[in-house]
Protein backbone atom coordinates (compact mmCIF):
# COMPACT_ATOMS: atom_id res chain seq x y z
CA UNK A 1 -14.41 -6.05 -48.72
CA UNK A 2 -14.00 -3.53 -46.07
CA UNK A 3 -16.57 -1.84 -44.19
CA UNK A 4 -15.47 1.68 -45.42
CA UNK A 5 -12.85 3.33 -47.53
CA UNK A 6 -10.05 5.15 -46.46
CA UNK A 7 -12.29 8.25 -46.99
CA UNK A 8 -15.16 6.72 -45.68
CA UNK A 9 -13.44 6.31 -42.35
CA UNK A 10 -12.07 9.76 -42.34
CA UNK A 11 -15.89 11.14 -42.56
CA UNK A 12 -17.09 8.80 -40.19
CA UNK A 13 -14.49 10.02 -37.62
CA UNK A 14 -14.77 13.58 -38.36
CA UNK A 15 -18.63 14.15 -38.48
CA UNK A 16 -20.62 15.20 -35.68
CA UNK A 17 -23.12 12.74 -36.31
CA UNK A 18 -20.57 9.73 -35.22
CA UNK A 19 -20.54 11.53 -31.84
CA UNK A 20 -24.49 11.83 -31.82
CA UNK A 21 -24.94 8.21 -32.81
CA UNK A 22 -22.76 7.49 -29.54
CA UNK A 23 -24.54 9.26 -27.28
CA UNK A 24 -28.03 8.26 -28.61
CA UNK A 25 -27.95 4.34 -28.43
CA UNK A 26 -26.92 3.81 -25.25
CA UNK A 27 -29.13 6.26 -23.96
CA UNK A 28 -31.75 4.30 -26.18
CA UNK A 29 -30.60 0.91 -24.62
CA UNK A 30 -30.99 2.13 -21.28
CA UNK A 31 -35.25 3.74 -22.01
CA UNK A 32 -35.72 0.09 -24.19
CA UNK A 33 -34.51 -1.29 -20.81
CA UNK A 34 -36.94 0.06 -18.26
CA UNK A 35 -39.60 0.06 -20.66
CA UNK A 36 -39.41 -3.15 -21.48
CA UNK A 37 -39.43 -3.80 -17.30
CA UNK A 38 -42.58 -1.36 -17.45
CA UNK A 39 -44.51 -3.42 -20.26
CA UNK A 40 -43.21 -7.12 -18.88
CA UNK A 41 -44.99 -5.86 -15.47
CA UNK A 42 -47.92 -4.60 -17.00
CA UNK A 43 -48.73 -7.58 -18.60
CA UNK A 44 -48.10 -10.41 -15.74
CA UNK A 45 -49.69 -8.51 -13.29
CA UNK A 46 -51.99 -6.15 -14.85
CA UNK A 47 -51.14 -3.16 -13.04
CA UNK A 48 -49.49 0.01 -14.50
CA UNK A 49 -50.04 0.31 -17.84
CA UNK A 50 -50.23 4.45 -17.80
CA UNK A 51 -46.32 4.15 -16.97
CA UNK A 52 -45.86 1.28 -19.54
CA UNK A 53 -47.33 3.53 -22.47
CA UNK A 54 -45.65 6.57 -21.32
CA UNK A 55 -42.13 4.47 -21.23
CA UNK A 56 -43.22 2.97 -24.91
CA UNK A 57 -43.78 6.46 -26.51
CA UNK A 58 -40.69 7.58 -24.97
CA UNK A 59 -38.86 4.84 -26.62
CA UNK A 60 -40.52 5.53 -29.93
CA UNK A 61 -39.59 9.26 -29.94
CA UNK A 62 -36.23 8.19 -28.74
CA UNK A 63 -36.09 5.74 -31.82
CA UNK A 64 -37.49 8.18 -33.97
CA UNK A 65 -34.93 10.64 -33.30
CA UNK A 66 -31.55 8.26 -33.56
CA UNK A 67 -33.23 7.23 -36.82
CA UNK A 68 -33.07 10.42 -38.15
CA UNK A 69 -30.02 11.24 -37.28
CA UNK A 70 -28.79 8.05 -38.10
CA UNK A 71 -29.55 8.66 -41.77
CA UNK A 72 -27.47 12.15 -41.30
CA UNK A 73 -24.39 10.27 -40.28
CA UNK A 74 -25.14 7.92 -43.02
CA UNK A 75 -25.31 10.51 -45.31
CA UNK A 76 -21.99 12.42 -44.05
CA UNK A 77 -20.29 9.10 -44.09
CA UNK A 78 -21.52 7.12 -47.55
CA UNK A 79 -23.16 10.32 -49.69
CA UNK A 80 -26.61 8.71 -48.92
CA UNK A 81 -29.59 8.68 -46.45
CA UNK A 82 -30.24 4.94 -46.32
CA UNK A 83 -29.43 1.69 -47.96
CA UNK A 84 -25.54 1.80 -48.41
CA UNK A 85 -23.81 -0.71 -49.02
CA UNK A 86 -22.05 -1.08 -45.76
CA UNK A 87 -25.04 -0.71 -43.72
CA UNK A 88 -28.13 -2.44 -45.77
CA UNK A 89 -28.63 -5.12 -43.95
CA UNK A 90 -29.22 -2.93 -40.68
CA UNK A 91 -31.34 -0.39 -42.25
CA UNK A 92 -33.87 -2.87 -43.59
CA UNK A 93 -34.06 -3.98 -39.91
CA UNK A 94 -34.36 -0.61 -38.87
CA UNK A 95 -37.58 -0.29 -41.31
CA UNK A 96 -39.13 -3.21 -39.61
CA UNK A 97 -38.05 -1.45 -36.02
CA UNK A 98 -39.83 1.67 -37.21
CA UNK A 99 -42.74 -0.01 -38.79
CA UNK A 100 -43.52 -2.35 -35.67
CA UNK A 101 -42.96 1.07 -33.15
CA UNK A 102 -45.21 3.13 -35.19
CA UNK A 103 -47.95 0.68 -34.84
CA UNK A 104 -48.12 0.97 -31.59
CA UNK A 105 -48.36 4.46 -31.62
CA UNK A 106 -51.28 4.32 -34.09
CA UNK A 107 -52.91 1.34 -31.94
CA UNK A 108 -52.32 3.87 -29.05
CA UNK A 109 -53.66 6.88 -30.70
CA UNK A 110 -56.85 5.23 -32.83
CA UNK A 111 -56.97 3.05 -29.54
CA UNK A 112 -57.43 0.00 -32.29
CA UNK A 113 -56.38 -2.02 -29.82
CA UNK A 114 -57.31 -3.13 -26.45
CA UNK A 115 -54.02 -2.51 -24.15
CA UNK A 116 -52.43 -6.15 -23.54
CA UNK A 117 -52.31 -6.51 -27.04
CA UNK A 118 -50.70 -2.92 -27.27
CA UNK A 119 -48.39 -3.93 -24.87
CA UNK A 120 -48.19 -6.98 -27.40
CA UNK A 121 -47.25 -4.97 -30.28
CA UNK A 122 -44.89 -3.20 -27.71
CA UNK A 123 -42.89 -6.35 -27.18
CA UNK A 124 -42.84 -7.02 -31.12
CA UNK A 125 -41.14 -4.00 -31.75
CA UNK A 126 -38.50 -4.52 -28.56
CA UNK A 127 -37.49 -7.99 -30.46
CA UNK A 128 -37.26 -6.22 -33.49
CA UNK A 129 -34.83 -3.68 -31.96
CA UNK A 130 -33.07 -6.21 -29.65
CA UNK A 131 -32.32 -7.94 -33.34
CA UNK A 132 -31.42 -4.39 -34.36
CA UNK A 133 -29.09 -3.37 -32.12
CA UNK A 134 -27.46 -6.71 -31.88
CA UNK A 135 -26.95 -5.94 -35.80
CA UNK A 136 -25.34 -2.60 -35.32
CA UNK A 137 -23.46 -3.80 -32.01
CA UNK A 138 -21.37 -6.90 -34.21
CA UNK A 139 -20.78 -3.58 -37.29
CA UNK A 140 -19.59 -1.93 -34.55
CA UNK A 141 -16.85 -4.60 -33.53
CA UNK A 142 -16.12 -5.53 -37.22
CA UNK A 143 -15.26 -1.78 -37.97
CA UNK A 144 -13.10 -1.85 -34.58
CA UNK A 145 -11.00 -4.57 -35.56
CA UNK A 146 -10.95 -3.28 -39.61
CA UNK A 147 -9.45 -0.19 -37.93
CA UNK A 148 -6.82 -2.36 -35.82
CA UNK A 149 -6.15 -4.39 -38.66
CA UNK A 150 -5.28 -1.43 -40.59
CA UNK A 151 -3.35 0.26 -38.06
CA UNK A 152 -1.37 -2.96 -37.66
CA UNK A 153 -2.54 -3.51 -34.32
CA UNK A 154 -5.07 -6.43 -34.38
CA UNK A 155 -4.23 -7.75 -30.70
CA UNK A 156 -5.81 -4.39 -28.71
CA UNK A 157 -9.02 -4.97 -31.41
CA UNK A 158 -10.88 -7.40 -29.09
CA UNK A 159 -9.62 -5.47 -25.74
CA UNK A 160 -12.24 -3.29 -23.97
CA UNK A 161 -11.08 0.59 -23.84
């Protein structure tokens, strides 16, 4: 089954919310990156953990706001918020993603936790996105080579552009 209809694809390409969703993640990838570096530092030598926090809420908000808008472009593409068919698999991730990053916001606000195991939950919710993305990042490809395949051009599919 194909990962969208003809109309399907024709929304996808023509909503602003494709262009959003490209700008967003790697900006995303590239805040999960240095936090991650932030948190991984904090934790083997102890030092820094005002920077660590600081680079984890900016990662949630980050998060927070591709998630949104992710369920806009969902919306413009498949006539719903979440859970279509195309994309189910990646938005129950995404629940977990949100779930796990919102913990540590509320172990950071209620301060219900002491801050290596923060920094714990921290890393939880980086695996959970690493799965994530990884998800999204192998949709991404299939829906390239769909739209080779249906162009008639399958060879350029796996070429970088």
């Amino acid at each position: 089954m194909p990962l969208y209809t003809r109309e399907e694809r024709k929304r996808r390409d023509t909503t602003r919310w494709t262009l959003v969703q490209g700008i967003l993640a790697p900006i995303q990838f590239v805040v999960f990156l240095v936090s991650a570096f932030l948190v991984l530092k904090f934790l083997f030598t102890g030092t820094g953990y005002q920077a660590a926090t600081v680079s984890v809420v900016i990662k949630t908000l980050v998060l927070y706001t591709i998630m949104v808008t992710g369920c806009l472009w969902e919306r413009a593409v498949f006539g719903r918020y979440l859970f279509a068919a195309a994309f189910f698999w990646e938005d129950v991730v995404s629940m977990f993603v949100l779930a796990f990053h919102t913990a540590y916001i509320g172990a950071l606000l209620f301060g219900a936790l002491h801050a290596r195991y923060q920094m714990y939950v921290a890393l939880l919710a980086y695996s959970a996105y690493v799965l994530n993305a990884t998800q999204f990042l192998l949709k991404l490809r299939a829906a390239r080579l769909e739209g080779a395949r249906a162009s008639g051009d399958i060879a350029m599919a796996g070429q970088p552009s």
